[in-house]
PDB file of N, CA and C in Angstrom:
ATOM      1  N   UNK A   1     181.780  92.845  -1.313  1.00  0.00           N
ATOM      2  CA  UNK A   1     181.811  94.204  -1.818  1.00  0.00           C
ATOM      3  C   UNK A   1     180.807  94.322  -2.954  1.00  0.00           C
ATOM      4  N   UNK A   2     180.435  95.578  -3.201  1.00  0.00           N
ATOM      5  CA  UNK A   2     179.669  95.726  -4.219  1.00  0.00           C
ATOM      6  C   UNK A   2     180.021  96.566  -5.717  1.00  0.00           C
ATOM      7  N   UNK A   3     181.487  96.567  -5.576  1.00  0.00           N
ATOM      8  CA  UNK A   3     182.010  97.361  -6.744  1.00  0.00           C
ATOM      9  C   UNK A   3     182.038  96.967  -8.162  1.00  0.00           C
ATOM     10  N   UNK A   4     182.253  98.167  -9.304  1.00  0.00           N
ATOM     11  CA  UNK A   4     182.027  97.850 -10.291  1.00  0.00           C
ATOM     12  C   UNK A   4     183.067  95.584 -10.521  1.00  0.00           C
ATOM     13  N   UNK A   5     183.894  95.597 -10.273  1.00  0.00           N
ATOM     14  CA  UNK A   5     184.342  94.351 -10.986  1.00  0.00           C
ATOM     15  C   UNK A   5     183.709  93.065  -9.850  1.00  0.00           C
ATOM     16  N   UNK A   6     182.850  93.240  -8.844  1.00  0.00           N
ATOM     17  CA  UNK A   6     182.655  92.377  -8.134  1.00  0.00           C
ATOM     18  C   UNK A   6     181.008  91.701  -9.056  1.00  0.00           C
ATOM     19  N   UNK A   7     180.322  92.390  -9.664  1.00  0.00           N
ATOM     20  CA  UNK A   7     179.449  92.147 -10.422  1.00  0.00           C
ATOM     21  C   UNK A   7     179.123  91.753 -11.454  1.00  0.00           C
ATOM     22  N   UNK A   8     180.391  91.455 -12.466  1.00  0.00           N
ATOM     23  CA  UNK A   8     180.633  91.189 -13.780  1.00  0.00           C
ATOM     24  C   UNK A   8     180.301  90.162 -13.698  1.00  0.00           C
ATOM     25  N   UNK A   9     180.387  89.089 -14.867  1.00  0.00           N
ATOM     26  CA  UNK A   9     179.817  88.046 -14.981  1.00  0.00           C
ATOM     27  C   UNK A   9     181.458  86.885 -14.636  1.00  0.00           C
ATOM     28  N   UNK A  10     182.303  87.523 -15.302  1.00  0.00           N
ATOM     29  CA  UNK A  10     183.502  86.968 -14.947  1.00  0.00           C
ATOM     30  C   UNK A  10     183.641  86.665 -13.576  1.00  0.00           C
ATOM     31  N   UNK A  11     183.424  87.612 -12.412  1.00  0.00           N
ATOM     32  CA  UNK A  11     183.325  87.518 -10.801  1.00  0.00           C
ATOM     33  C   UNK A  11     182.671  86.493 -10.590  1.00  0.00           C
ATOM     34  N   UNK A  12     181.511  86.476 -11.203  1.00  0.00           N
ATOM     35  CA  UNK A  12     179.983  85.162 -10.598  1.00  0.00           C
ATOM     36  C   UNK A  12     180.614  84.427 -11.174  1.00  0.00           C
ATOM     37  N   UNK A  13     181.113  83.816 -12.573  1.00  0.00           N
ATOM     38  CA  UNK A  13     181.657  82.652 -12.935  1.00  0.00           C
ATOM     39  C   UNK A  13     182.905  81.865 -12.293  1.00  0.00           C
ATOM     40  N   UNK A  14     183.661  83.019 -11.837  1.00  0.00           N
ATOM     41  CA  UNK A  14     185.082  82.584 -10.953  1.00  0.00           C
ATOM     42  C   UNK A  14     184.289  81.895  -9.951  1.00  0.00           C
ATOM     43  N   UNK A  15     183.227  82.498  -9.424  1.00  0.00           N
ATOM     44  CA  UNK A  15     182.707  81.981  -7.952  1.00  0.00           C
ATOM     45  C   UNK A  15     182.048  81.107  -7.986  1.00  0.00           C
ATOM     46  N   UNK A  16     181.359  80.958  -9.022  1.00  0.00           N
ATOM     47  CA  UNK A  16     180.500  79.706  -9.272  1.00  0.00           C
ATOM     48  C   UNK A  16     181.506  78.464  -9.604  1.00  0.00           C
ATOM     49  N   UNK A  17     182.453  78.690 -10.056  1.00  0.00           N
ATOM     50  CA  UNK A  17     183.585  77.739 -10.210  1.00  0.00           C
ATOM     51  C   UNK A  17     184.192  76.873  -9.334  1.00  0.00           C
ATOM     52  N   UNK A  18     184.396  78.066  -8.402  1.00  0.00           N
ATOM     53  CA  UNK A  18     185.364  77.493  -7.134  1.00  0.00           C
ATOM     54  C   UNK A  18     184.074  77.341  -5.961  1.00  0.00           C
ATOM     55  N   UNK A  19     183.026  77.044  -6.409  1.00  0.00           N
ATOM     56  CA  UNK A  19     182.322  76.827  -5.093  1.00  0.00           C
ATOM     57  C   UNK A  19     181.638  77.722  -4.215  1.00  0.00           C
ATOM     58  N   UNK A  20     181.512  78.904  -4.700  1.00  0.00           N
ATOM     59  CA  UNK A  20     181.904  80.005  -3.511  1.00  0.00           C
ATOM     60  C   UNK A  20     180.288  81.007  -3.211  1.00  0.00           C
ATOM     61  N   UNK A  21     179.929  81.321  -2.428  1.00  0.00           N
ATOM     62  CA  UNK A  21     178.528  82.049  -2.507  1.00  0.00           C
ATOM     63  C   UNK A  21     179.465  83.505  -2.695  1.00  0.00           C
ATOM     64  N   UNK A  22     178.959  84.483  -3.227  1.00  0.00           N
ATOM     65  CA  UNK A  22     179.089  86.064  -3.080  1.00  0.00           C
ATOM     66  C   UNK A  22     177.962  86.918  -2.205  1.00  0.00           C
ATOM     67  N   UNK A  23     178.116  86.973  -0.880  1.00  0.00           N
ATOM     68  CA  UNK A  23     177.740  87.829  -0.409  1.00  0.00           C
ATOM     69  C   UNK A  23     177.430  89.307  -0.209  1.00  0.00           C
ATOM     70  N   UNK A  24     176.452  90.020  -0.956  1.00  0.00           N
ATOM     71  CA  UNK A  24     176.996  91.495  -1.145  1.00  0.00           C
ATOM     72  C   UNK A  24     176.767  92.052   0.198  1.00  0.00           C
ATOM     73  N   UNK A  25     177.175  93.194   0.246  1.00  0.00           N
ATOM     74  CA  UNK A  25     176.737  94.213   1.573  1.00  0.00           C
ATOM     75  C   UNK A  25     175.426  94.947   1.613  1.00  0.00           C
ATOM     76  N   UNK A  26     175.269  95.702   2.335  1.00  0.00           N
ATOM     77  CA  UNK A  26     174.533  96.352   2.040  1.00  0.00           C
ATOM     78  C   UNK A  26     175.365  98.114   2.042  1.00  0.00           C
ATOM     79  N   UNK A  27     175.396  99.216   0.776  1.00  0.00           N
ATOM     80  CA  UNK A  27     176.079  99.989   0.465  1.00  0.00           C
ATOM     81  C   UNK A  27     175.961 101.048   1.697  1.00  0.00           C
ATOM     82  N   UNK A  28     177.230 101.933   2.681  1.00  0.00           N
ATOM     83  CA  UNK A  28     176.713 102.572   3.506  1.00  0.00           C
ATOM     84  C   UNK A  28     176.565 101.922   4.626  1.00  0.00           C
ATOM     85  N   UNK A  29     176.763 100.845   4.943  1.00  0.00           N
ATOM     86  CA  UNK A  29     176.521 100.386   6.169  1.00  0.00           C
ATOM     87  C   UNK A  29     177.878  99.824   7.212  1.00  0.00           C
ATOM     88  N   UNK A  30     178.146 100.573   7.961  1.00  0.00           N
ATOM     89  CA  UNK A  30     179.339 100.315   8.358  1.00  0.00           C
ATOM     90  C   UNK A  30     179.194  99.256   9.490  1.00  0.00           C
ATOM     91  N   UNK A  31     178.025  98.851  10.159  1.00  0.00           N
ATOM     92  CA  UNK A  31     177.990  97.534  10.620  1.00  0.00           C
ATOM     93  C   UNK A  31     178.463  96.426   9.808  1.00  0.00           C
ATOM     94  N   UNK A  32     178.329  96.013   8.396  1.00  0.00           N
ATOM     95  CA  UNK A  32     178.487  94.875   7.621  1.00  0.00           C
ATOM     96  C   UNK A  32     179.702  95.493   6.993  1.00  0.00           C
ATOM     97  N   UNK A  33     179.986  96.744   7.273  1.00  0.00           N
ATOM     98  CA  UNK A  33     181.538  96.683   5.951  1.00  0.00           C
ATOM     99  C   UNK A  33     182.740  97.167   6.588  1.00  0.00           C
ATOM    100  N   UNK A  34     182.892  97.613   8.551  1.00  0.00           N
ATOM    101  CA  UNK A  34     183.719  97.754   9.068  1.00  0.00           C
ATOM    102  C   UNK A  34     184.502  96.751   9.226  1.00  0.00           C
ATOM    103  N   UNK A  35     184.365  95.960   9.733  1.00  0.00           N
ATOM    104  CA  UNK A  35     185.555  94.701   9.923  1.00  0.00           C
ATOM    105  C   UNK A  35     186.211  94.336   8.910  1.00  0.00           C
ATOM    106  N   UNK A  36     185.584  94.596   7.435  1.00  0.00           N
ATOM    107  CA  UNK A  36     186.604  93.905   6.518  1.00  0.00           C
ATOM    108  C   UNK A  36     187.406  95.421   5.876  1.00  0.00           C
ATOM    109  N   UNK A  37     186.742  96.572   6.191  1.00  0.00           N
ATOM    110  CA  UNK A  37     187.607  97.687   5.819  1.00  0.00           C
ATOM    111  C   UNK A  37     188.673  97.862   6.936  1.00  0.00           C
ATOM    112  N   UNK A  38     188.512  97.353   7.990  1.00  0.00           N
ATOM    113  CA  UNK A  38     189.947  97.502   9.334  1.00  0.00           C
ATOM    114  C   UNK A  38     190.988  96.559   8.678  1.00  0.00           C
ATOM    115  N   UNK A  39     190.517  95.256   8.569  1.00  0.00           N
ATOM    116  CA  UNK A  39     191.126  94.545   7.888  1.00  0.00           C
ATOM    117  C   UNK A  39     192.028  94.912   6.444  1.00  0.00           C
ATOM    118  N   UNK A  40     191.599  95.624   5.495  1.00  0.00           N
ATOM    119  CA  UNK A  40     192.140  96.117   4.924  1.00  0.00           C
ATOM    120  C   UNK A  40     193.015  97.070   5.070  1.00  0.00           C
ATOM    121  N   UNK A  41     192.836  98.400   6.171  1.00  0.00           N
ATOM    122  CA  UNK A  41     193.731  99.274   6.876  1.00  0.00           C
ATOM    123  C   UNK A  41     194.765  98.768   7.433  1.00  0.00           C
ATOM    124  N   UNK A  42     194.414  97.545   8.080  1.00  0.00           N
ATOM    125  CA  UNK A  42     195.409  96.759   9.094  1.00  0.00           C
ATOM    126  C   UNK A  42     196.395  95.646   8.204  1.00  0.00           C
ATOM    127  N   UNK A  43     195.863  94.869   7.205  1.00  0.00           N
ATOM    128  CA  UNK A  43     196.642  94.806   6.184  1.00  0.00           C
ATOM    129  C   UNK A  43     197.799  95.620   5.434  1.00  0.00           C
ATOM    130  N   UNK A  44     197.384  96.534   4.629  1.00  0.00           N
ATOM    131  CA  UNK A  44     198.350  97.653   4.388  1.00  0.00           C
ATOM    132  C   UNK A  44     198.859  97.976   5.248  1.00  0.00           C
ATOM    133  N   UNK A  45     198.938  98.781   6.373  1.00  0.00           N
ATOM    134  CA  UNK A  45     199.875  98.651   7.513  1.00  0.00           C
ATOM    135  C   UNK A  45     201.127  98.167   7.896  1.00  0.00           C
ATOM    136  N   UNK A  46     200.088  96.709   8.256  1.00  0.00           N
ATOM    137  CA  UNK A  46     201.163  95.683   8.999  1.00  0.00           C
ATOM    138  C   UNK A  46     201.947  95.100   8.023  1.00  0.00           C
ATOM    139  N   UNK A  47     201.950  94.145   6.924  1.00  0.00           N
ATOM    140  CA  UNK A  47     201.985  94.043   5.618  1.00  0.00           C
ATOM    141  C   UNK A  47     202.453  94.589   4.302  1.00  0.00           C
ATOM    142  N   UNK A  48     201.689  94.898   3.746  1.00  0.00           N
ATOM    143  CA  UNK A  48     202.067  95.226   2.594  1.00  0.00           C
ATOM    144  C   UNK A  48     202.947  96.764   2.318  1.00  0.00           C
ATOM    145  N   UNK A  49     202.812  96.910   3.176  1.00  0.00           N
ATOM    146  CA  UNK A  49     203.420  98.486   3.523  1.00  0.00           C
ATOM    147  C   UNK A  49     204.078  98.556   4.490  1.00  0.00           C
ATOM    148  N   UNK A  50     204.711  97.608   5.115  1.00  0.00           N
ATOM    149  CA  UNK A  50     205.376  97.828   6.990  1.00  0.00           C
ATOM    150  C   UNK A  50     207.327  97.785   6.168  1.00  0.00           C
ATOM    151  N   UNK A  51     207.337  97.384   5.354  1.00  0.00           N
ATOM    152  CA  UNK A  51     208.261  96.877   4.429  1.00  0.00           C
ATOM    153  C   UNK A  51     208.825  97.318   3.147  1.00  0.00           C
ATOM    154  N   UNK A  52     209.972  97.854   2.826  1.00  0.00           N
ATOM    155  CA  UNK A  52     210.603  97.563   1.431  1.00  0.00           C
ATOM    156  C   UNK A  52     210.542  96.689   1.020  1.00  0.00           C
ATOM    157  N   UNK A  53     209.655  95.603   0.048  1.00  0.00           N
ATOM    158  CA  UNK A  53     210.078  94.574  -0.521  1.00  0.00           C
ATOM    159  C   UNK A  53     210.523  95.247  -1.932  1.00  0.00           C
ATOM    160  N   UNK A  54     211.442  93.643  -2.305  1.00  0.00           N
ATOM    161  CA  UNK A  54     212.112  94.236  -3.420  1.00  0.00           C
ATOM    162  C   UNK A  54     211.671  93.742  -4.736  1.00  0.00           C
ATOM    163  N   UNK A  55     210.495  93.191  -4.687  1.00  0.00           N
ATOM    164  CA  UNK A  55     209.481  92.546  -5.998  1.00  0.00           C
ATOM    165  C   UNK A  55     207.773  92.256  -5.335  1.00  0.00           C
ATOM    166  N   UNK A  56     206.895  92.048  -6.140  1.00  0.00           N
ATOM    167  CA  UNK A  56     206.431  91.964  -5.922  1.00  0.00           C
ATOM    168  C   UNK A  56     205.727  90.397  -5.343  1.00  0.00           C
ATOM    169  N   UNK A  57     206.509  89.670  -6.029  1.00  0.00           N
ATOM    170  CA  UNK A  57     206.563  88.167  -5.501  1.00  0.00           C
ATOM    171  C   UNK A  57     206.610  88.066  -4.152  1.00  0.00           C
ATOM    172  N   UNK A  58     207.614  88.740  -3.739  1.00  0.00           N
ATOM    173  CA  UNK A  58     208.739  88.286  -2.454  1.00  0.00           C
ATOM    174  C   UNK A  58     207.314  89.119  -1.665  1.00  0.00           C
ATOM    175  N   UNK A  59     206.616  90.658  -1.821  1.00  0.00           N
ATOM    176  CA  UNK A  59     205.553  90.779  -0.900  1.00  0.00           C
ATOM    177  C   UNK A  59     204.567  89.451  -0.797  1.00  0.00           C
ATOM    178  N   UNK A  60     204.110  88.759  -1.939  1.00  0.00           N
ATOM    179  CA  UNK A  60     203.426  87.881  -2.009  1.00  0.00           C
ATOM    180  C   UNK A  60     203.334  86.757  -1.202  1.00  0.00           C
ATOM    181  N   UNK A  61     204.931  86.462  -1.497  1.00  0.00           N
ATOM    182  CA  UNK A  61     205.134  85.447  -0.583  1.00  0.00           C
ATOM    183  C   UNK A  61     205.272  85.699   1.033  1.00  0.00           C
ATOM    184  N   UNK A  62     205.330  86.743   1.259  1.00  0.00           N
ATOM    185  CA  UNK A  62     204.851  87.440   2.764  1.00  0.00           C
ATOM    186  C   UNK A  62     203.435  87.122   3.149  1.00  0.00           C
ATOM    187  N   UNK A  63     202.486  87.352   2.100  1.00  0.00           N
ATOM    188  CA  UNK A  63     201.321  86.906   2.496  1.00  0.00           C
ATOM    189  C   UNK A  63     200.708  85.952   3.608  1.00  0.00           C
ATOM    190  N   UNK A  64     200.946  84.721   3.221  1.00  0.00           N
ATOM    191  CA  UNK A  64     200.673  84.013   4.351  1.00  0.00           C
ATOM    192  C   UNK A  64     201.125  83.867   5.305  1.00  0.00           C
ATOM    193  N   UNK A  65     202.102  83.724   5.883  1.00  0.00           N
ATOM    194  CA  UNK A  65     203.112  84.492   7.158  1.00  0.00           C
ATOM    195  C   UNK A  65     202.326  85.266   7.417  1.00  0.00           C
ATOM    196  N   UNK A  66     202.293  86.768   7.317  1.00  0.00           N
ATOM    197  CA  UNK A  66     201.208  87.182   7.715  1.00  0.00           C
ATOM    198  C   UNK A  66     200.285  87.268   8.185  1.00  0.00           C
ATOM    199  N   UNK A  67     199.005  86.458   7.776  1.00  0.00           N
ATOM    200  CA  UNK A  67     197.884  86.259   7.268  1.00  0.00           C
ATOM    201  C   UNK A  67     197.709  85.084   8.645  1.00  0.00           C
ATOM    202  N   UNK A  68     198.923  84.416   8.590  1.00  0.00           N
ATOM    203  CA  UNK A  68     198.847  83.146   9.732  1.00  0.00           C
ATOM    204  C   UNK A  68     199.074  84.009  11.127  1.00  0.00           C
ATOM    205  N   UNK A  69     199.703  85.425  11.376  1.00  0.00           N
ATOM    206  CA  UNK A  69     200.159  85.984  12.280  1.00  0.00           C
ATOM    207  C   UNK A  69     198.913  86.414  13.061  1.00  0.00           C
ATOM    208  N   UNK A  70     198.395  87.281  11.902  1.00  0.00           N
ATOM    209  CA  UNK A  70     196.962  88.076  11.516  1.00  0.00           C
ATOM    210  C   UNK A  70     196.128  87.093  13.229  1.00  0.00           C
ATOM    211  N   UNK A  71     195.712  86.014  12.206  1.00  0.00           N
ATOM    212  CA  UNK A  71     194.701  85.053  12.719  1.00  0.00           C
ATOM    213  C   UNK A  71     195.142  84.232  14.084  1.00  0.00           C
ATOM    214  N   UNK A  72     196.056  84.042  13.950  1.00  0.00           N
ATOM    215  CA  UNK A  72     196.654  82.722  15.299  1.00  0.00           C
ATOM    216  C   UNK A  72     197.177  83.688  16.411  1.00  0.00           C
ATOM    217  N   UNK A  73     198.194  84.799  16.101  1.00  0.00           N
ATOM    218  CA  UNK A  73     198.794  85.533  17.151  1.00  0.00           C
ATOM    219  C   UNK A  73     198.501  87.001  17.553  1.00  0.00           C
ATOM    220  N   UNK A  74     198.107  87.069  16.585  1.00  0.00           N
ATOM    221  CA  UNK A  74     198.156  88.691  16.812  1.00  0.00           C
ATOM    222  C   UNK A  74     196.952  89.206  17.678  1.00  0.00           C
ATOM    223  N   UNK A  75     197.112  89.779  18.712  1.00  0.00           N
ATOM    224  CA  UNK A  75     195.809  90.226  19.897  1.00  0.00           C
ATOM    225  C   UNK A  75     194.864  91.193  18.778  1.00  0.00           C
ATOM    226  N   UNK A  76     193.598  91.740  19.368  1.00  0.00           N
ATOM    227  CA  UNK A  76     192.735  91.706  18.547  1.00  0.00           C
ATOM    228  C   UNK A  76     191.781  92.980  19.690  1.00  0.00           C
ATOM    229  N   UNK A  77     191.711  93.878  19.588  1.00  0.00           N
ATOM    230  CA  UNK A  77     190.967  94.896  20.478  1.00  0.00           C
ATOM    231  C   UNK A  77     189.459  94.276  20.330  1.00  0.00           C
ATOM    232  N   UNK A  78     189.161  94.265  19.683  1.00  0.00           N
ATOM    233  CA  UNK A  78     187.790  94.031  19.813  1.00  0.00           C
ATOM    234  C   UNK A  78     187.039  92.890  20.563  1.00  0.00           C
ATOM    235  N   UNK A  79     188.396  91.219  20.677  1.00  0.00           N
ATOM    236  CA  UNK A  79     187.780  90.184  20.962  1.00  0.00           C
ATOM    237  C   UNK A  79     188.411  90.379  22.041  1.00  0.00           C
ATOM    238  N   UNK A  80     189.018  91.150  23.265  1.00  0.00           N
ATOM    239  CA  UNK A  80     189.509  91.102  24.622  1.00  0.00           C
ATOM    240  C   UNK A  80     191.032  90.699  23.976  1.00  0.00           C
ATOM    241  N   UNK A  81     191.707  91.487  23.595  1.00  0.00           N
ATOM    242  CA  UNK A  81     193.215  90.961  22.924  1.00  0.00           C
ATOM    243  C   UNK A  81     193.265  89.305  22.750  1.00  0.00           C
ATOM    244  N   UNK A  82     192.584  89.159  22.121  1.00  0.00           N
ATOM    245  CA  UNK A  82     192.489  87.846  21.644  1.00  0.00           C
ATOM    246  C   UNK A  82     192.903  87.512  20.394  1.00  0.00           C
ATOM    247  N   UNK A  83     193.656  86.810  19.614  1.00  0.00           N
ATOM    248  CA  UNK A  83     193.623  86.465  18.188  1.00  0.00           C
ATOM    249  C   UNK A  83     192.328  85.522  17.547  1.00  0.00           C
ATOM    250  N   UNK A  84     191.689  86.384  16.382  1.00  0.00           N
ATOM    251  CA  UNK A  84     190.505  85.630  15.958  1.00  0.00           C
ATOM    252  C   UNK A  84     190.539  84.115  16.229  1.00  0.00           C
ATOM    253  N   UNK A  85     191.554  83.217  15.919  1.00  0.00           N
ATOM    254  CA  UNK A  85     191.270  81.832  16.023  1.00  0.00           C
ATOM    255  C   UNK A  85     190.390  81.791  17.262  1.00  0.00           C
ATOM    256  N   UNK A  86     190.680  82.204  18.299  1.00  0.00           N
ATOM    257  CA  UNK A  86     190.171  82.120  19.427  1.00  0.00           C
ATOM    258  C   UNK A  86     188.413  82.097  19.285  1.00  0.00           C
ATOM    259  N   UNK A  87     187.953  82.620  18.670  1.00  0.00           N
ATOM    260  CA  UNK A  87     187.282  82.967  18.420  1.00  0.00           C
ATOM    261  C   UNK A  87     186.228  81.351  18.225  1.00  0.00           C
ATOM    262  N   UNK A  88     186.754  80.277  17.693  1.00  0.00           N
ATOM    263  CA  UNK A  88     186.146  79.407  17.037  1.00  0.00           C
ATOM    264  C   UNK A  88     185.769  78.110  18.614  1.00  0.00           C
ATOM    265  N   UNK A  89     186.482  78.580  19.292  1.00  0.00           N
ATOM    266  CA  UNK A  89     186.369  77.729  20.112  1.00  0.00           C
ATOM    267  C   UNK A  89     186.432  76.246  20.393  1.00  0.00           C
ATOM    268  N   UNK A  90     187.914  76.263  19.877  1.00  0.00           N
ATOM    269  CA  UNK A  90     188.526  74.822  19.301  1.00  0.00           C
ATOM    270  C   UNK A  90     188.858  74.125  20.908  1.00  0.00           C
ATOM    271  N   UNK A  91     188.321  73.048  21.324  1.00  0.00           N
ATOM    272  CA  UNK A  91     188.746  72.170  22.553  1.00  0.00           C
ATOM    273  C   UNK A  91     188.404  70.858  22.316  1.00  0.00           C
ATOM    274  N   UNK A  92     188.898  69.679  23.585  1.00  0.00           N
ATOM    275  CA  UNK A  92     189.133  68.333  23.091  1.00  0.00           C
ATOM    276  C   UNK A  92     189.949  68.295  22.166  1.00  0.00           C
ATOM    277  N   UNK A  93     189.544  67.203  21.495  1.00  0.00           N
ATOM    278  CA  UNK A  93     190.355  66.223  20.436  1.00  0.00           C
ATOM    279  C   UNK A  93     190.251  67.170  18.853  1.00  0.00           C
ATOM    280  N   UNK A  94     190.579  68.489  18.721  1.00  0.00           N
ATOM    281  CA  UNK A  94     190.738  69.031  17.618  1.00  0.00           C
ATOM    282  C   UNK A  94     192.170  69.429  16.574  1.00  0.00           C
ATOM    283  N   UNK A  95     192.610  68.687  15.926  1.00  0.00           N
ATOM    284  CA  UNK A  95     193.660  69.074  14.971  1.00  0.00           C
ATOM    285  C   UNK A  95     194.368  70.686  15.283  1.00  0.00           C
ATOM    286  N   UNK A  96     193.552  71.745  15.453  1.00  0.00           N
ATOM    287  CA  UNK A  96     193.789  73.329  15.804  1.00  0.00           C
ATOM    288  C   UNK A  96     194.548  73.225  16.648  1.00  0.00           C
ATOM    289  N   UNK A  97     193.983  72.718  17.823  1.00  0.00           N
ATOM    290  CA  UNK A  97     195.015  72.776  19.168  1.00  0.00           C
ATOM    291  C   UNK A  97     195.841  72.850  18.936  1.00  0.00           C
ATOM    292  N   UNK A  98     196.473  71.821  18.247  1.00  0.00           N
ATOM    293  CA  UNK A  98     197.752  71.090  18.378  1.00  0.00           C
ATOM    294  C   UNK A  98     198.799  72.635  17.648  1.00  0.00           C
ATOM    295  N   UNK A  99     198.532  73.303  16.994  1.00  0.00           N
ATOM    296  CA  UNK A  99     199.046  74.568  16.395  1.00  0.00           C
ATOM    297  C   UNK A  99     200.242  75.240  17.281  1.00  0.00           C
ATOM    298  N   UNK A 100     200.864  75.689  16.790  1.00  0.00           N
ATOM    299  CA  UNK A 100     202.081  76.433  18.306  1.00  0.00           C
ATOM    300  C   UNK A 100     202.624  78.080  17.468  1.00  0.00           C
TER     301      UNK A 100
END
C-alpha cells in the first residue's frame, strides 16, 4: 500500500527489522491492488464481521483458523474453485501434502 503510515520511517524500520522488502503499488491501478482489496472485502465478511465476538482477543484469536481456511479450503473463483494453496503446486516428497 501506499498510505500515509506505510511510508513513515517507523514502517521501513519495522521492515527492515524483520527482514521484509516493502513493495509499493502503483496508485489507481486495480491490476496490482485488486486481489489484496478482495481480500480485504472477503476478510471482513467472512471473519471479522461474520460474528459477534465478545472481545477483541477472542476475534484475534479467530485469525488464524481463518486465515488457514482462507488458504487450504476455501474454493477460490478465480483459480477454477480452487483454494490458493493449490496454487503452489506442491507434489512428491513435500511436507504440504501431508496437510488434511
Amino acid at each position: 500500500d501506499n498510505g500515509p503510515c506505510y511510508q513513515s520511517f517507523a514502517f521501513r524500520t519495522a521492515c527492515k527489522r524483520l527482514g521484509l522488502k516493502h513493495i509499493r503499488t502503483k496508485p489507481y491501478t486495480p491490476k496490482t491492488n485488486g486481489k489484496a482489496e478482495r481480500f480485504i472485502q472477503t476478510s471482513l465478511r467472512e471473519w471479522a464481521y461474520a460474528r459477534a465476538y465478545d472481545t477483541s482477543d477472542e476475534r484475534a484469536a479467530e485469525l488464524p483458523r481463518w486465515l488457514h481456511r482462507y488458504n487450504w479450503h476455501r474454493p477460490h473463483g478465480s483459480i477454477g474453485s480452487k483454494p490458493p494453496i493449490s496454487r503452489l503446486g506442491l507434489t512428491g516428497n513435500n511436507l504440504l501434502r501431508l496437510h488434511s
